[in-house]
Protein backbone atom coordinates (compact mmCIF):
# COMPACT_ATOMS: atom_id res chain seq x y z
CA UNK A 1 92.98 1.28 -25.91
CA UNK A 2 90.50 -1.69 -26.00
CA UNK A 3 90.65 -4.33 -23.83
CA UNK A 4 89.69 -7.01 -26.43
CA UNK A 5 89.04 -10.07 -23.82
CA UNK A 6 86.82 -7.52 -21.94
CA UNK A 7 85.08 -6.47 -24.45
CA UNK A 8 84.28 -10.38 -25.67
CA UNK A 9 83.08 -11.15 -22.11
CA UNK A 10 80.47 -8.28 -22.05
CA UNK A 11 79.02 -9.05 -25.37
CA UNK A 12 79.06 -12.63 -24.50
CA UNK A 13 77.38 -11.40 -21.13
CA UNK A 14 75.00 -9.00 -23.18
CA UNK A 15 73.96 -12.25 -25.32
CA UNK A 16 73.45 -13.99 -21.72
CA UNK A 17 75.55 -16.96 -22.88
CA UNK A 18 77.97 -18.80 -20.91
CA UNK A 19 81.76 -19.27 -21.52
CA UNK A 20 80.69 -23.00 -22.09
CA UNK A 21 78.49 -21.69 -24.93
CA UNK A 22 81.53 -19.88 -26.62
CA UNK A 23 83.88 -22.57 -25.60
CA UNK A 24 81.42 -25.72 -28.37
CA UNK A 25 81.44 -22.90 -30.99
CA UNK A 26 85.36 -22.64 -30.95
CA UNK A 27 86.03 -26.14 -30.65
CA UNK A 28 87.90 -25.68 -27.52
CA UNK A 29 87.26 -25.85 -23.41
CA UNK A 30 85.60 -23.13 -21.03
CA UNK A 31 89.37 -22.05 -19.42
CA UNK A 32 90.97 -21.47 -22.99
CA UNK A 33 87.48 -19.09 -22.95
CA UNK A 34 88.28 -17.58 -19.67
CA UNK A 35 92.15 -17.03 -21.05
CA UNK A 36 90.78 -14.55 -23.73
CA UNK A 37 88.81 -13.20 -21.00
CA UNK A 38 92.53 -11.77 -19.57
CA UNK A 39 94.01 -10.98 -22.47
CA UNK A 40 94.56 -7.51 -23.93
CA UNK A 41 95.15 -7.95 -27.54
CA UNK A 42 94.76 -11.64 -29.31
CA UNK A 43 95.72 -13.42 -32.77
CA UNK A 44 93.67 -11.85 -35.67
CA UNK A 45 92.09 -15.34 -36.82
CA UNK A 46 90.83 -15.94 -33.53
CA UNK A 47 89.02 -12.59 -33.10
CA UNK A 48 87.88 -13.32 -36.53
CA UNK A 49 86.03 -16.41 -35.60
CA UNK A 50 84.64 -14.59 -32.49
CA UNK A 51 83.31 -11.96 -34.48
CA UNK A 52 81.58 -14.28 -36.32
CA UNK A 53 80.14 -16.48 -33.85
CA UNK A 54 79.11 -13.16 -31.64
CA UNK A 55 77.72 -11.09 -35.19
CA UNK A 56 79.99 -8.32 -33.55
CA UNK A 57 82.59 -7.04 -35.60
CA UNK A 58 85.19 -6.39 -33.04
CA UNK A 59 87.66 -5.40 -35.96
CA UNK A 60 85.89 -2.08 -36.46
CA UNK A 61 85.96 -1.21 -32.97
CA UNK A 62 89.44 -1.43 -33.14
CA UNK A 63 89.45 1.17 -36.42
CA UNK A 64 87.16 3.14 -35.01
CA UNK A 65 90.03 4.00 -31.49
CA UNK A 66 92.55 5.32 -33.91
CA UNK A 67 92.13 9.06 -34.72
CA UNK A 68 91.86 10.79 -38.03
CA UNK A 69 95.98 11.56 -36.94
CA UNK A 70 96.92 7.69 -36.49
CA UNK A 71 97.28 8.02 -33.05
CA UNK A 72 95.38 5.42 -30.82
CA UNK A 73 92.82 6.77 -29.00
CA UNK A 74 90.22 5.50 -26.17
C-alpha cells in the first residue's frame, strides 16, 4: 500500500522545497504540513489540492497499486 504522506514528502523533497513552501500554497502552517507527513491515507480534497500544487497526480498512483483482480497491491 502507499504511504501517501511519504510519498508527498519525497516529491516535495525531489522539488527541493521546504514544508514552509507547501505550508503558503495550502493556506495553512508548516506542522499541519509535517501532520500529512505521518499520515497513511488523507481526505480526497486535500490530496487533490496537493496534486495540483506538486503537478503530481498522486490519484493515479493510487489506481495504478490495485491489480487487474481488485486486490491492492504494492
Amino acid at each position: 500500500m502507499i504511504n501517501i504522506g511519504q510519498a508527498i514528502k519525497e516529491e516535495l523533497e525531489r522539488q527541493e522545497r521546504p514544508a514552509s513552501w507547501l505550508a503558503s500554497k495550502l493556506g495553512c502552517n508548516r506542522q499541519f504540513v509535517y501532520r500529512i507527513f505521518m499520515k497513511n491515507s488523507i481526505d480526497s480534497d486535500l490530496l487533490l489540492r496537493i496534486s495540483i500544487i506538486l503537478h503530481r497526480d498522486f490519484f493515479q498512483e493510487f489506481s495504478n497499486a490495485i491489480s487487474p483482480n481488485g486486490s491492492i497491491g504494492k
